[in-house]
N, C-alpha and C. Protein backbone atom coordinates (compact mmCIF):
# COMPACT_ATOMS: atom_id res chain seq x y z
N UNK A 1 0.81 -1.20 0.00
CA UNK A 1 0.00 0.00 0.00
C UNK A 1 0.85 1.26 0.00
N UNK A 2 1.88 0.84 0.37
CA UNK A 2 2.77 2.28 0.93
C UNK A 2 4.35 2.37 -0.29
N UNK A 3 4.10 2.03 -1.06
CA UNK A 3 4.58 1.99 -2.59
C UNK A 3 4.92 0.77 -2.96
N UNK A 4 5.08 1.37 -4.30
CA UNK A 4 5.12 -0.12 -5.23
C UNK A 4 6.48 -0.47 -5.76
N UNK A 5 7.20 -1.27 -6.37
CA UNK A 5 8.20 -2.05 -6.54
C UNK A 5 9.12 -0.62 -7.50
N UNK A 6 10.24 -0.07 -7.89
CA UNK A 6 10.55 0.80 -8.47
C UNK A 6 10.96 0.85 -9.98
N UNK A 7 10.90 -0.70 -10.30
CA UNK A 7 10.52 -1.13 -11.82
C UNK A 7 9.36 -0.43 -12.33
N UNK A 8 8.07 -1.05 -11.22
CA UNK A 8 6.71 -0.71 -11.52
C UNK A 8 6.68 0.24 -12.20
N UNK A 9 7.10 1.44 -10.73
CA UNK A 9 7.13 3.12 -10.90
C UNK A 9 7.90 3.45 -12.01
N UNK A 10 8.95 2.95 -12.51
CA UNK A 10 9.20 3.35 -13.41
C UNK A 10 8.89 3.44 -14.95
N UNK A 11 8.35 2.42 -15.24
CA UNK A 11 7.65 1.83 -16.46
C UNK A 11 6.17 2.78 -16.29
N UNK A 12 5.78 3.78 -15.59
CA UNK A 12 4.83 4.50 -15.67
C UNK A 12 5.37 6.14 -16.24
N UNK A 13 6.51 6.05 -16.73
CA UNK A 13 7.06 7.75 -17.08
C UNK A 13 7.17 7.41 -18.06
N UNK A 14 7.53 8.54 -18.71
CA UNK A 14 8.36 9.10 -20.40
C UNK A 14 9.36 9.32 -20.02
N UNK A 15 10.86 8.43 -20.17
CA UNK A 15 11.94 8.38 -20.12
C UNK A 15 12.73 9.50 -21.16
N UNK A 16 13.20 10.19 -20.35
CA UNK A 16 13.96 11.38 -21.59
C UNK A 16 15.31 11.71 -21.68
N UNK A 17 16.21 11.94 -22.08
CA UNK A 17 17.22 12.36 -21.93
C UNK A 17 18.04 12.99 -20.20
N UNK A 18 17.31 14.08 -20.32
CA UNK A 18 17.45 14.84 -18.94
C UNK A 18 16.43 14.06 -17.96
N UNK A 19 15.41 13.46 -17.64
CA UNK A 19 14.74 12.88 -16.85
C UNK A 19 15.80 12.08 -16.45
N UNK A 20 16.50 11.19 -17.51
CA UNK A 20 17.15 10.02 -17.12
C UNK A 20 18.59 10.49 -16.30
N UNK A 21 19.38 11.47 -16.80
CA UNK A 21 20.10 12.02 -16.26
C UNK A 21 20.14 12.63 -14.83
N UNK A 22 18.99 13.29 -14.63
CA UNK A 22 18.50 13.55 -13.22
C UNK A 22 18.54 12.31 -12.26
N UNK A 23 17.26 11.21 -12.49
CA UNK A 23 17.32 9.77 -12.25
C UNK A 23 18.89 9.65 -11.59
N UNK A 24 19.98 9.66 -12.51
CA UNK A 24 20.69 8.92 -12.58
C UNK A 24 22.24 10.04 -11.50
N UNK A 25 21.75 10.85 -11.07
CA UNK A 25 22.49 11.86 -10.43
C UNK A 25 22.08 11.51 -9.03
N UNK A 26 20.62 11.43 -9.01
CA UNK A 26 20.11 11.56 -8.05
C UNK A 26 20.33 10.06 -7.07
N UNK A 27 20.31 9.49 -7.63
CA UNK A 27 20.54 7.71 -7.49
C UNK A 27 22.11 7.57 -7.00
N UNK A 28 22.97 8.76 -7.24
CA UNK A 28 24.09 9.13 -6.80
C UNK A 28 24.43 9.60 -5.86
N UNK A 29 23.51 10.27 -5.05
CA UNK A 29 23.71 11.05 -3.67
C UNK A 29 23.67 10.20 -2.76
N UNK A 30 24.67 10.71 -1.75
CA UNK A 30 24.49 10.00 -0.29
C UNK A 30 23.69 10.29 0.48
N UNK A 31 22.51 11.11 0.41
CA UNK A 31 21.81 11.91 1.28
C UNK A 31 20.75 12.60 0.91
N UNK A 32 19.80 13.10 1.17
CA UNK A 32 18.75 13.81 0.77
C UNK A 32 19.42 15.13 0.25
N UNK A 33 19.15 15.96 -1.14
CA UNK A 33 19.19 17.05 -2.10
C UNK A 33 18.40 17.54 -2.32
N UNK A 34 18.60 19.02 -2.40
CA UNK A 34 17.85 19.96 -2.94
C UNK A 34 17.54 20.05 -4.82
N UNK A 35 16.99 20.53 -5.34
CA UNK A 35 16.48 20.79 -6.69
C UNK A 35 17.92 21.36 -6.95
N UNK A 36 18.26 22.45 -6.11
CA UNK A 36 19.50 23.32 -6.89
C UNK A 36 21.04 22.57 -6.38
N UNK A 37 21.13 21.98 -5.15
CA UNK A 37 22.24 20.82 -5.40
C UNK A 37 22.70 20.14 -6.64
N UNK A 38 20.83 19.10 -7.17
CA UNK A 38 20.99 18.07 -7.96
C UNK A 38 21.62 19.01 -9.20
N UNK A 39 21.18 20.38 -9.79
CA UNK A 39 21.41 21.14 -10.96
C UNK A 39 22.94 20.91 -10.79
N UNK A 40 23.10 21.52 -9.62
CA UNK A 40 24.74 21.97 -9.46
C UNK A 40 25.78 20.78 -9.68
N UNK A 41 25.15 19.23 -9.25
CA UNK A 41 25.83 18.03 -9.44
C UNK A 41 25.67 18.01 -11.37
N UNK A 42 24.51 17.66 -11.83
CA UNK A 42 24.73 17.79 -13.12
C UNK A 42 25.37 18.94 -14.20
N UNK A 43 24.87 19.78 -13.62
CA UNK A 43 26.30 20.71 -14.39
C UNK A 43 27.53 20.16 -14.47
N UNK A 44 28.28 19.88 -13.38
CA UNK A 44 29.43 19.54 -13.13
C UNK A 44 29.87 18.37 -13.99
N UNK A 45 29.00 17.25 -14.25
CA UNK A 45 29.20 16.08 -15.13
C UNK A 45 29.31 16.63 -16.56
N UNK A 46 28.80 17.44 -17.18
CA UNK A 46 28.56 18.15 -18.13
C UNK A 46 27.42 17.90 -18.72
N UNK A 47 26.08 17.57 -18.03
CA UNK A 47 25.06 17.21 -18.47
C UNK A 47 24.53 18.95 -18.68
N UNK A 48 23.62 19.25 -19.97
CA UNK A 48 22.54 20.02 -20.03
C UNK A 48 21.25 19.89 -19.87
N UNK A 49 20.91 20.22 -17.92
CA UNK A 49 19.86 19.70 -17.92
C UNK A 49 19.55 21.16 -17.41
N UNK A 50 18.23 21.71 -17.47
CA UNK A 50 17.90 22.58 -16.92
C UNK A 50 17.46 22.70 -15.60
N UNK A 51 17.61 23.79 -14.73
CA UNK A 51 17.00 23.77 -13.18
C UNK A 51 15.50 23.69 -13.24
N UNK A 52 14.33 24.02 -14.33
CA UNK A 52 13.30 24.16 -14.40
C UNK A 52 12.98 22.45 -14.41
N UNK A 53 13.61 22.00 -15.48
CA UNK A 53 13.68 20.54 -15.80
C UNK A 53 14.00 19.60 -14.75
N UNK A 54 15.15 19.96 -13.69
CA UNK A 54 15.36 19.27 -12.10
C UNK A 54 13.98 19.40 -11.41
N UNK A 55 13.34 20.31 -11.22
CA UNK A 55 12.47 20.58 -10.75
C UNK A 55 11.60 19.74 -10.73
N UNK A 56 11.02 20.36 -12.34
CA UNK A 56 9.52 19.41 -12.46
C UNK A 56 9.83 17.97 -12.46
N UNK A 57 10.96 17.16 -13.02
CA UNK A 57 11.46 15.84 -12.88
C UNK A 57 11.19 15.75 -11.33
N UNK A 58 11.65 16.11 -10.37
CA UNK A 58 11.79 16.04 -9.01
C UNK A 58 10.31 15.85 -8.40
N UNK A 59 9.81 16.87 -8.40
CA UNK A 59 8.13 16.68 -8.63
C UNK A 59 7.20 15.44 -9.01
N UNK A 60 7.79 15.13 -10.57
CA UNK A 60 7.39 13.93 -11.05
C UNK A 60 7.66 12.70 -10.30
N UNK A 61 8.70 12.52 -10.20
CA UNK A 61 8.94 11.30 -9.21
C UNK A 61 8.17 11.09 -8.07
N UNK A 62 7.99 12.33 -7.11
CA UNK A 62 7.60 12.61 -5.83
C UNK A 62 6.16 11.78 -6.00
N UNK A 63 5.55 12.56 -7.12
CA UNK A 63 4.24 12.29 -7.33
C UNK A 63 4.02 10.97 -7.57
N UNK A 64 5.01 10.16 -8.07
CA UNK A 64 4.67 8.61 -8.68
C UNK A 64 5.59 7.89 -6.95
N UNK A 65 5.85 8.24 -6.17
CA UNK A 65 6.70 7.28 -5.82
C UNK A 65 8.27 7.27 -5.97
N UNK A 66 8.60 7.63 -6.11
CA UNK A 66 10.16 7.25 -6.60
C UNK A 66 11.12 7.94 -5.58
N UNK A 67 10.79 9.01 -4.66
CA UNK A 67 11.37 9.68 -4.33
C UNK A 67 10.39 9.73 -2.64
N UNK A 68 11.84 10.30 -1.54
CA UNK A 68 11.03 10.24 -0.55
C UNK A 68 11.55 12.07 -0.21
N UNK A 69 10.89 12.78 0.47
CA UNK A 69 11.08 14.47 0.50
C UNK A 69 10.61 14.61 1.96
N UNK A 70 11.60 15.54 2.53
CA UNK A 70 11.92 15.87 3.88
C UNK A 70 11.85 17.53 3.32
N UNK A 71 11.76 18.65 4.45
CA UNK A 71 12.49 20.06 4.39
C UNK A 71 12.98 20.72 5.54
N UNK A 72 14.05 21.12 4.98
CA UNK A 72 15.14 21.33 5.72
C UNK A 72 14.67 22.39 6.77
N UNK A 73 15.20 22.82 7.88
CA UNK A 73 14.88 24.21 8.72
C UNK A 73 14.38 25.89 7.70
N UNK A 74 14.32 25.92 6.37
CA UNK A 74 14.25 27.02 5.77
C UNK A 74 12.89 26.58 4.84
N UNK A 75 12.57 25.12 4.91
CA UNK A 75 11.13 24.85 4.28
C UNK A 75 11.48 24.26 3.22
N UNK A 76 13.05 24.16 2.02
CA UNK A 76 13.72 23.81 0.99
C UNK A 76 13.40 22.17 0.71
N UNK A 77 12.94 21.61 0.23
CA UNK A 77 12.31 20.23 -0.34
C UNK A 77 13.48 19.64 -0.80
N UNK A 78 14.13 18.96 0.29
CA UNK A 78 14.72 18.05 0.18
C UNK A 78 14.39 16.49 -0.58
N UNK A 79 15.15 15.73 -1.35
CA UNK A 79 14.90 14.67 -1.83
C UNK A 79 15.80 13.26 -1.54
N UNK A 80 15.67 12.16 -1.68
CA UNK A 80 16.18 10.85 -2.06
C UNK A 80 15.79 9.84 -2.47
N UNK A 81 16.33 9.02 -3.09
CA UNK A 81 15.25 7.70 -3.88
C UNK A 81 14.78 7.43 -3.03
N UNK A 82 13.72 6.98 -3.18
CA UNK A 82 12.50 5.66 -2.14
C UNK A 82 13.42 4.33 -2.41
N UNK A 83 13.29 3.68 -1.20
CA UNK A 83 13.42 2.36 -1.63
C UNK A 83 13.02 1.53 -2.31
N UNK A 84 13.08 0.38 -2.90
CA UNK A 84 11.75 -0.16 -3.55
C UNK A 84 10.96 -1.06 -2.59
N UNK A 85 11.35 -1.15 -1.39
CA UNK A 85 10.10 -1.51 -0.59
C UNK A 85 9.31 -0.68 0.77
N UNK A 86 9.47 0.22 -0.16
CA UNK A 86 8.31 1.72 0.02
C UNK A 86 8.73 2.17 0.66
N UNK A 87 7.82 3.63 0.99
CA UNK A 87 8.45 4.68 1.92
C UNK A 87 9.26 4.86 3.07
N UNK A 88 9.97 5.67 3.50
CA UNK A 88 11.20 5.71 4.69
C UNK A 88 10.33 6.94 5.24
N UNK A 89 10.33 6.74 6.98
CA UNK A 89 10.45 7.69 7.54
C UNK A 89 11.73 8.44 8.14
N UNK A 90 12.29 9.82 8.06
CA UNK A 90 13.83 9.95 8.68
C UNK A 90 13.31 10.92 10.20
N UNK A 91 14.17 10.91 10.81
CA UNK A 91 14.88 11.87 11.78
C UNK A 91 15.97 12.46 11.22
N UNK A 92 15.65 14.01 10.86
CA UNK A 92 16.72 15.05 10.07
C UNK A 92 17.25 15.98 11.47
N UNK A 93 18.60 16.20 11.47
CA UNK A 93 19.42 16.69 12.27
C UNK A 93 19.08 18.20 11.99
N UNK A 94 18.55 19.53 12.89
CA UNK A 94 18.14 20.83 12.25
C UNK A 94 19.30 21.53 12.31
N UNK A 95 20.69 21.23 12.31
CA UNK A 95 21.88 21.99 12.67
C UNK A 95 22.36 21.15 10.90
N UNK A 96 23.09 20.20 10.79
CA UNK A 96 23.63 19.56 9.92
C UNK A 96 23.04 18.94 8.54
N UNK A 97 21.53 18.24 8.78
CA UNK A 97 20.75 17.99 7.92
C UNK A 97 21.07 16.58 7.70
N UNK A 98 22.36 15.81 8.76
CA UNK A 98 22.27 14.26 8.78
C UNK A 98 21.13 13.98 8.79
N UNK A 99 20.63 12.71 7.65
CA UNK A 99 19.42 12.15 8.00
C UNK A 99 19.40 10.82 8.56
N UNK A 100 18.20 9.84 9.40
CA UNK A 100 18.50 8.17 9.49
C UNK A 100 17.08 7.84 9.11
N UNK A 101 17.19 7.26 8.68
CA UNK A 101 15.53 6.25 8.51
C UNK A 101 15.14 5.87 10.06
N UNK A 102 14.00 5.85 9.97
CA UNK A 102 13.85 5.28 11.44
C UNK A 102 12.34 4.04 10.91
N UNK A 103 12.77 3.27 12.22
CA UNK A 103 11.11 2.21 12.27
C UNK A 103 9.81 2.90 12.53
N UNK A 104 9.08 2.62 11.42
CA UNK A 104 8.09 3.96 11.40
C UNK A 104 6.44 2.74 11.35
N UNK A 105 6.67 1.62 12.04
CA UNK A 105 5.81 0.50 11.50
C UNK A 105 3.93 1.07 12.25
N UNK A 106 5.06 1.77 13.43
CA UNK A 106 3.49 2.17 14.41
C UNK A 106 2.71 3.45 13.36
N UNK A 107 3.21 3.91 12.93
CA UNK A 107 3.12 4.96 12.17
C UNK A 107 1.89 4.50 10.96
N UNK A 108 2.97 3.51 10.34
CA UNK A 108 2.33 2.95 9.35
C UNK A 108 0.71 2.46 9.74
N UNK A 109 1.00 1.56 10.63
CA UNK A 109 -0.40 0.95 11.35
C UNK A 109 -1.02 1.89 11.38
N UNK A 110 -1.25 2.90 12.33
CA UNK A 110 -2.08 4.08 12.02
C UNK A 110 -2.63 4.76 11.08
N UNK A 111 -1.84 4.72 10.07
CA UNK A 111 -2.63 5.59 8.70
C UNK A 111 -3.66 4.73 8.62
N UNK A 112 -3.03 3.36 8.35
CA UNK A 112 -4.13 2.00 7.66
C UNK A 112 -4.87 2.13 8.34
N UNK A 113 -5.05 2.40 9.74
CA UNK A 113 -6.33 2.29 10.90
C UNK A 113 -7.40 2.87 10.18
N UNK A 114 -6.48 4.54 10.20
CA UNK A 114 -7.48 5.90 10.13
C UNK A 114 -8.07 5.39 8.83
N UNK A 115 -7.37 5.13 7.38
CA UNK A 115 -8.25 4.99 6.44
C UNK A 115 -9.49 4.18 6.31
N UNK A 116 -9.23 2.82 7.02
CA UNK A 116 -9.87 1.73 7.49
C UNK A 116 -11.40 2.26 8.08
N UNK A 117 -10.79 3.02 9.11
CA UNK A 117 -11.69 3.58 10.10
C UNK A 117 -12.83 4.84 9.40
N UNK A 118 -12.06 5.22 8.60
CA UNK A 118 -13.22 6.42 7.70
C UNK A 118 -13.33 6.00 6.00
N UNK A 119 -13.05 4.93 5.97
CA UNK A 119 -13.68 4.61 4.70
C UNK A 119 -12.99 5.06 3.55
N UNK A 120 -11.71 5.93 3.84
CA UNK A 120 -11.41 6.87 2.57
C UNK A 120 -10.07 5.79 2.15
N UNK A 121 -9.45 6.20 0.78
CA UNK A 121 -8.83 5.41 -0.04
C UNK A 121 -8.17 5.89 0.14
N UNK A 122 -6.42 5.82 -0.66
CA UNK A 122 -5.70 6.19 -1.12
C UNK A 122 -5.04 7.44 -0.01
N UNK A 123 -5.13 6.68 1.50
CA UNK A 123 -4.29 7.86 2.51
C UNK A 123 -2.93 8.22 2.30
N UNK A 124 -2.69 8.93 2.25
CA UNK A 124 -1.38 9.65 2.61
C UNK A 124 -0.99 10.08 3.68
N UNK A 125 0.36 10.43 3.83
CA UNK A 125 0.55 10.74 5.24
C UNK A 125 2.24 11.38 5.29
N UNK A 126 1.78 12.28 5.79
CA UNK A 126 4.04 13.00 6.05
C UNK A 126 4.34 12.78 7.72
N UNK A 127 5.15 12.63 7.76
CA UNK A 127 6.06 12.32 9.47
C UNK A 127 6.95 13.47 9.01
N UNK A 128 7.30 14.31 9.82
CA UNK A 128 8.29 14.73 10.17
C UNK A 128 9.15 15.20 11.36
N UNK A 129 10.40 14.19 11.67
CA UNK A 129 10.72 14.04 13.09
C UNK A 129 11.98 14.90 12.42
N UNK A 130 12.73 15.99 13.77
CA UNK A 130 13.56 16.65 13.69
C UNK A 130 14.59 16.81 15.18
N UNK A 131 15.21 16.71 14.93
CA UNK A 131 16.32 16.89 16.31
C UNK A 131 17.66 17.33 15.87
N UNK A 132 18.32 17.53 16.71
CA UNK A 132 19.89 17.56 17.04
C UNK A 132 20.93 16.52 17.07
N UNK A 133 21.43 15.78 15.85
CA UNK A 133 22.72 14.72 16.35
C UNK A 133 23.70 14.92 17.09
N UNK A 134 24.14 13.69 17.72
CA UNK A 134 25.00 13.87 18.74
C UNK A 134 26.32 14.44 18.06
N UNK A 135 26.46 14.21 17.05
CA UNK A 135 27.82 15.11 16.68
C UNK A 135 27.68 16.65 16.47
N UNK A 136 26.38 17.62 16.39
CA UNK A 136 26.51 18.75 16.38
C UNK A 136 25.97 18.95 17.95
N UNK A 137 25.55 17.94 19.00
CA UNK A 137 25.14 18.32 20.09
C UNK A 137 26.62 18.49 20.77
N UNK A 138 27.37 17.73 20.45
CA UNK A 138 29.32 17.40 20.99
C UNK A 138 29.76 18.85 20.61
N UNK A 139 29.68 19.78 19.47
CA UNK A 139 30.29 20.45 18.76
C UNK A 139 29.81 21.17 19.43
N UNK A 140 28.39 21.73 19.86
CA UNK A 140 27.27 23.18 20.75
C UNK A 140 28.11 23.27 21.98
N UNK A 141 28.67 21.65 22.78
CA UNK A 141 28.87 21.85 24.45
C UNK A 141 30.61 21.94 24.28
N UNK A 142 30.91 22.00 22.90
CA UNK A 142 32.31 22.34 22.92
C UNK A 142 32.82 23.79 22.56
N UNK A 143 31.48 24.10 21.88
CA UNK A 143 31.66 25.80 21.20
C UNK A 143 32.18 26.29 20.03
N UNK A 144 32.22 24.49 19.15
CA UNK A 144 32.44 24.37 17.81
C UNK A 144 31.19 24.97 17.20
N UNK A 145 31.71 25.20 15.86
CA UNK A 145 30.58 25.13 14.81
C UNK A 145 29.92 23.75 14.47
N UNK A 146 28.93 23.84 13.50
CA UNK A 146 28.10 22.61 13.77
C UNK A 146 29.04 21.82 12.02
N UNK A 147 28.95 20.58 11.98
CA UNK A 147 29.79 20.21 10.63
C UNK A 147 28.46 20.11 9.64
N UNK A 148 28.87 20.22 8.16
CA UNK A 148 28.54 20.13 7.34
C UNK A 148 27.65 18.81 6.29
N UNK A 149 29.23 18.35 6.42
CA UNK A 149 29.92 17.12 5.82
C UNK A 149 29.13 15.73 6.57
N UNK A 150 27.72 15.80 5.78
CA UNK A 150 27.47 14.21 6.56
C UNK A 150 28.37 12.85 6.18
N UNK A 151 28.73 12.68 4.95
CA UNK A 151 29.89 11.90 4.70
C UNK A 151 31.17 11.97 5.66
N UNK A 152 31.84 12.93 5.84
CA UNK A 152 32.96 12.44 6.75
C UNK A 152 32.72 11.80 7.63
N UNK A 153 31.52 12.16 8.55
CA UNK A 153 31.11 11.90 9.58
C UNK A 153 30.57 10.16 9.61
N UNK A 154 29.81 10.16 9.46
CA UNK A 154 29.07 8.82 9.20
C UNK A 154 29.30 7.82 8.16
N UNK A 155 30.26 7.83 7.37
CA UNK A 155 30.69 7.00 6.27
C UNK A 155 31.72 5.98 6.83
């Protein structure tokens, strides 16, 4: 109920040049991205894809599945692939923007209840859990700045 296999999802688009390129950038990140990150990663490859084109691609996915979207402390629509055995809930760090998946099963149970319970189809539902990791909480009681770099850190 809570998505479908990512073959599926995929065999439901118009595969394009830049769609695929995006896809294929994005499938590259270690971490949840912004629209203007992913531009800034494909530029760099020397792809011509447009930021309008990141966008609505980004969108597209969202809308089918393909993608799971968090936002950051400034409201910025963060992205990362979905798994293919469906949605992730995270806990996003509001200093650094480390993210973790967390067990979200009670969560899950609940939507199914509520829909169950009122008859309606096709529920949806956003979680969004936010805190402080212990590596920018270490950095606050030391009087560091907070780090950046979720890769150094956690890799």
């Amino acid at each position: 109920m809570h998505g479908s296999s990512a073959n599926e999802q995929l065999s439901t688009w118009r595969s394009t040049r830049q769609r695929s390129a995006v896809l294929r950038a994005l499938h590259g990140t270690a971490d949840f991205v912004s629209a203007q990150e992913l531009h800034e990663a494909l530029a760099a490859t020397g792809a011509t894809v447009g930021l309008t084109t990141v966008y609505r691609t980004l969108r597209m996915l969202e809308r089918d599945g393909h993608v799971d979207v968090v936002r950051d402390k400034s409201g910025e629509r963060l992205y990362r692939p979905r798994p293919a055995d469906g949605h992730r809930h995270y806990l996003v760090c509001r200093h650094c923007g480390l993210s973790r998946a967390v067990d979200a099963e009670t969560v899950e149970r609940w939507a199914d209840g509520v829909a169950a319970d009122t008859g309606f189809a096709e529920v949806e539902h956003t979680v969004e859990l936010t805190g402080i990791c212990d590596q920018c909480q270490e950095k606050s009681t030391l009087g560091n700045d907070f780090h950046n770099d979720q890769t150094e850190i956690w890799s």
